[in-house]
C-alpha atoms as a PDB file:
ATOM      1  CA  UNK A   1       0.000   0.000   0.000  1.00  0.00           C
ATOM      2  CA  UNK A   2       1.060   3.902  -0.613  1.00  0.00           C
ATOM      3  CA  UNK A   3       0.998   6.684   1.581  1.00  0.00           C
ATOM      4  CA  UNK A   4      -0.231   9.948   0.422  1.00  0.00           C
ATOM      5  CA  UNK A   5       0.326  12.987   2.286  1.00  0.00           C
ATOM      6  CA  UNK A   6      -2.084  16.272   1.529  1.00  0.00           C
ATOM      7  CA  UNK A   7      -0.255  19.611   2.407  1.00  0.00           C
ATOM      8  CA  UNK A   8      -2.014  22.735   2.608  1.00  0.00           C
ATOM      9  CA  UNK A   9      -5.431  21.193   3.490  1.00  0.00           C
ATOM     10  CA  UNK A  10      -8.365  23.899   3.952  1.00  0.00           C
ATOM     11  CA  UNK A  11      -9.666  23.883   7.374  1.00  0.00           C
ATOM     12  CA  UNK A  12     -13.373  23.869   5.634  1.00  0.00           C
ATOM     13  CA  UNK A  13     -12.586  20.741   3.549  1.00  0.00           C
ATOM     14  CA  UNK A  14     -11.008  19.127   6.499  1.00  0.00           C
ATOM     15  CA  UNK A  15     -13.700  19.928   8.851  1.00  0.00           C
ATOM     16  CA  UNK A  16     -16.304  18.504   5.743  1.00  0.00           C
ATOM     17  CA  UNK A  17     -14.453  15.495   6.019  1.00  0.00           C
ATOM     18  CA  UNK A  18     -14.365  14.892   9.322  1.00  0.00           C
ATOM     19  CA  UNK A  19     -18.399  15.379   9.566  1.00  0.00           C
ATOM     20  CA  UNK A  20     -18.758  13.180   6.430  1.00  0.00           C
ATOM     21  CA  UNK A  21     -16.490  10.143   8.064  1.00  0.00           C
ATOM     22  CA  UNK A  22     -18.545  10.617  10.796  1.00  0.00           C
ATOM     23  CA  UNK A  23     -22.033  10.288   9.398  1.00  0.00           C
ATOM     24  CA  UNK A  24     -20.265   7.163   7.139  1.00  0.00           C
ATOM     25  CA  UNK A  25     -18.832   5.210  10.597  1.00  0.00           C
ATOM     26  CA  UNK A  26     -15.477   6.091   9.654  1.00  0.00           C
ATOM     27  CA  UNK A  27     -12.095   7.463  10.038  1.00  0.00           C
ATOM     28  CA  UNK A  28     -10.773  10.242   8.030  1.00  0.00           C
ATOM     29  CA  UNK A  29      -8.563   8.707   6.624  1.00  0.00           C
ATOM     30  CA  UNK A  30     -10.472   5.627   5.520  1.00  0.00           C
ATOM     31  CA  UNK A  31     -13.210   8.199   4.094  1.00  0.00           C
ATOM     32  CA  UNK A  32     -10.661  10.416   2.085  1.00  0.00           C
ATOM     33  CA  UNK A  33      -9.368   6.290   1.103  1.00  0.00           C
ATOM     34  CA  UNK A  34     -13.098   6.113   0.054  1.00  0.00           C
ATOM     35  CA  UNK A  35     -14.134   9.069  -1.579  1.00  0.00           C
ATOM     36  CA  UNK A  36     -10.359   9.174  -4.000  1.00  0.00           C
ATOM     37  CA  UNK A  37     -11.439   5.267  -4.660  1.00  0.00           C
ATOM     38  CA  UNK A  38     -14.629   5.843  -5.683  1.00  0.00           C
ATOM     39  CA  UNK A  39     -13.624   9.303  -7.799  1.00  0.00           C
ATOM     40  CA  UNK A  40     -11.015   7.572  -9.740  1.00  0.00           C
ATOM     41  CA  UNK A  41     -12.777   4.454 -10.586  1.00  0.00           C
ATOM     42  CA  UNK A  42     -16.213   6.345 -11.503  1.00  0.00           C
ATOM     43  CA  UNK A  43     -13.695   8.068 -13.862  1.00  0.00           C
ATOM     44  CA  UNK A  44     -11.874   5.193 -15.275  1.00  0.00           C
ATOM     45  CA  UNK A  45     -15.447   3.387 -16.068  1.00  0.00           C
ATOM     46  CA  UNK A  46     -16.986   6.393 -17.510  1.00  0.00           C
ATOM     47  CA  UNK A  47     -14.267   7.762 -19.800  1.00  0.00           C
ATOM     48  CA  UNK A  48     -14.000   3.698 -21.630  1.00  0.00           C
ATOM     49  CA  UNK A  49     -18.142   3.792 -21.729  1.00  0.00           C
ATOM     50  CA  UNK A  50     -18.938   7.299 -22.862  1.00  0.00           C
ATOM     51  CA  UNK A  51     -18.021   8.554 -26.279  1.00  0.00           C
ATOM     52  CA  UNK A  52     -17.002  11.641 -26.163  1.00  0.00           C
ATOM     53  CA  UNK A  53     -18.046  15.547 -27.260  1.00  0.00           C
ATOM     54  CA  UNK A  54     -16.949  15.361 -30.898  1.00  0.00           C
ATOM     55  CA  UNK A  55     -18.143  11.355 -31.083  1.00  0.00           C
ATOM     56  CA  UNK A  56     -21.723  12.113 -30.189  1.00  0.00           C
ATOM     57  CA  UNK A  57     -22.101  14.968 -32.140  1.00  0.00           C
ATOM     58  CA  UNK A  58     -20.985  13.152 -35.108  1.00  0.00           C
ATOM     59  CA  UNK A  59     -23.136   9.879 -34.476  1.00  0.00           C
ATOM     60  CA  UNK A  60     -26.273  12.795 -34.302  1.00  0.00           C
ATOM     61  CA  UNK A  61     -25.495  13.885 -37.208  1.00  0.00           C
ATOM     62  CA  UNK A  62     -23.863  11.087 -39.248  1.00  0.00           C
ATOM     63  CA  UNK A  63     -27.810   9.888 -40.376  1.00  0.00           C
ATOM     64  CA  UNK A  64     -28.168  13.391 -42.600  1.00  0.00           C
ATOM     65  CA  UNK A  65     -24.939  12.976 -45.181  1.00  0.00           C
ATOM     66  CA  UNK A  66     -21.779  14.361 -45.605  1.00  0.00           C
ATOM     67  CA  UNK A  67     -21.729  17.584 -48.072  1.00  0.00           C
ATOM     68  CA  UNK A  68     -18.411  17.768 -50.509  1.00  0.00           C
ATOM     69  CA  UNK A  69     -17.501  21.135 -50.788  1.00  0.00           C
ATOM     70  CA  UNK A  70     -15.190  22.303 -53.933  1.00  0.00           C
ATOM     71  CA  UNK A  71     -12.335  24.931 -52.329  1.00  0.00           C
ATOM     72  CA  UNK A  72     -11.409  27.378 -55.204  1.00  0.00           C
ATOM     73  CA  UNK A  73      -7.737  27.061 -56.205  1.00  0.00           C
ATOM     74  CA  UNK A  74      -5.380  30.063 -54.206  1.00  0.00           C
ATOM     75  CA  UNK A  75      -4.173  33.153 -56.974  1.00  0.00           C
ATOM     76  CA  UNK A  76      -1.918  34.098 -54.617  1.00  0.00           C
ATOM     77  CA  UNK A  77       0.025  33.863 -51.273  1.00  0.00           C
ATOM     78  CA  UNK A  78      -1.091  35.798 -48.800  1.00  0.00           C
ATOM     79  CA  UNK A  79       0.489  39.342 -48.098  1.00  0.00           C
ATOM     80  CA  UNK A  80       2.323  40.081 -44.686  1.00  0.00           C
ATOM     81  CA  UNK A  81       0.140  43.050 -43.075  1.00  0.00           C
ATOM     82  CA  UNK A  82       2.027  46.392 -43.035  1.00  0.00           C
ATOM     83  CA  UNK A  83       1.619  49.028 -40.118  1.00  0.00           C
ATOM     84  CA  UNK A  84       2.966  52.165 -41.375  1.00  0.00           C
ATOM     85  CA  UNK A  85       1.700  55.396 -41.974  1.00  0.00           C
ATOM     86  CA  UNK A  86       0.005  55.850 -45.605  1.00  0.00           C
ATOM     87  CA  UNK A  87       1.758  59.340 -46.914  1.00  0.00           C
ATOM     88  CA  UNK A  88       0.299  62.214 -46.247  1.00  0.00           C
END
C-alpha cells in the first residue's frame, strides 16, 4: 500500500471530512481512502463507456450525409500586413 500525504489542506474541507467520516462510521482517513477510490474508478469506467463531445455529435449527425464542398484554387500567397503610416 502507498501513503499519500495532503499539504495545505483547507480547514473547511477538512472539517467537511471529518463530519462526512462521521455520518459514514469512519475514520478520516479511511473516508478520504473512500471518496479518492470511488472518484477515480467512476472516472476510469466512464471515460471507456462514454463517447465523447466530438463522437456524439458526429453519431447525431452522421444519419443526414456528408456535403463535398469544392475549395477554389489560391491566386496568390497571402500578403504580410504592413503598419505604417500611408503618406500624407
Amino acid at each position: 500500500m502507498a501513503t499519500l500525504t495532503i499539504r495545505n489542506l483547507d480547514e473547511q474541507v477538512k472539517r467537511q471530512l471529518r463530519l462526512r467520516a462521521a455520518r459514514h462510521g469512519r475514520s478520516m482517513e479511511e473516508e478520504a481512502r473512500a471518496i479518492l477510490g470511488e472518484t477515480v474508478n467512476n472516472e476510469a469506467g466512464s471515460a471507456a463507456e462514454t463517447p465523447g463531445l466530438g463522437t456524439r455529435i458526429h453519431l447525431h449527425f452522421a444519419p443526414l450525409g456528408g456535403v463535398d464542398l469544392e475549395l477554389p484554387q489560391r491566386a496568390s500567397l497571402a500578403e504580410a500586413a504592413t503598419f505604417s503610416q500611408p503618406p500624407a
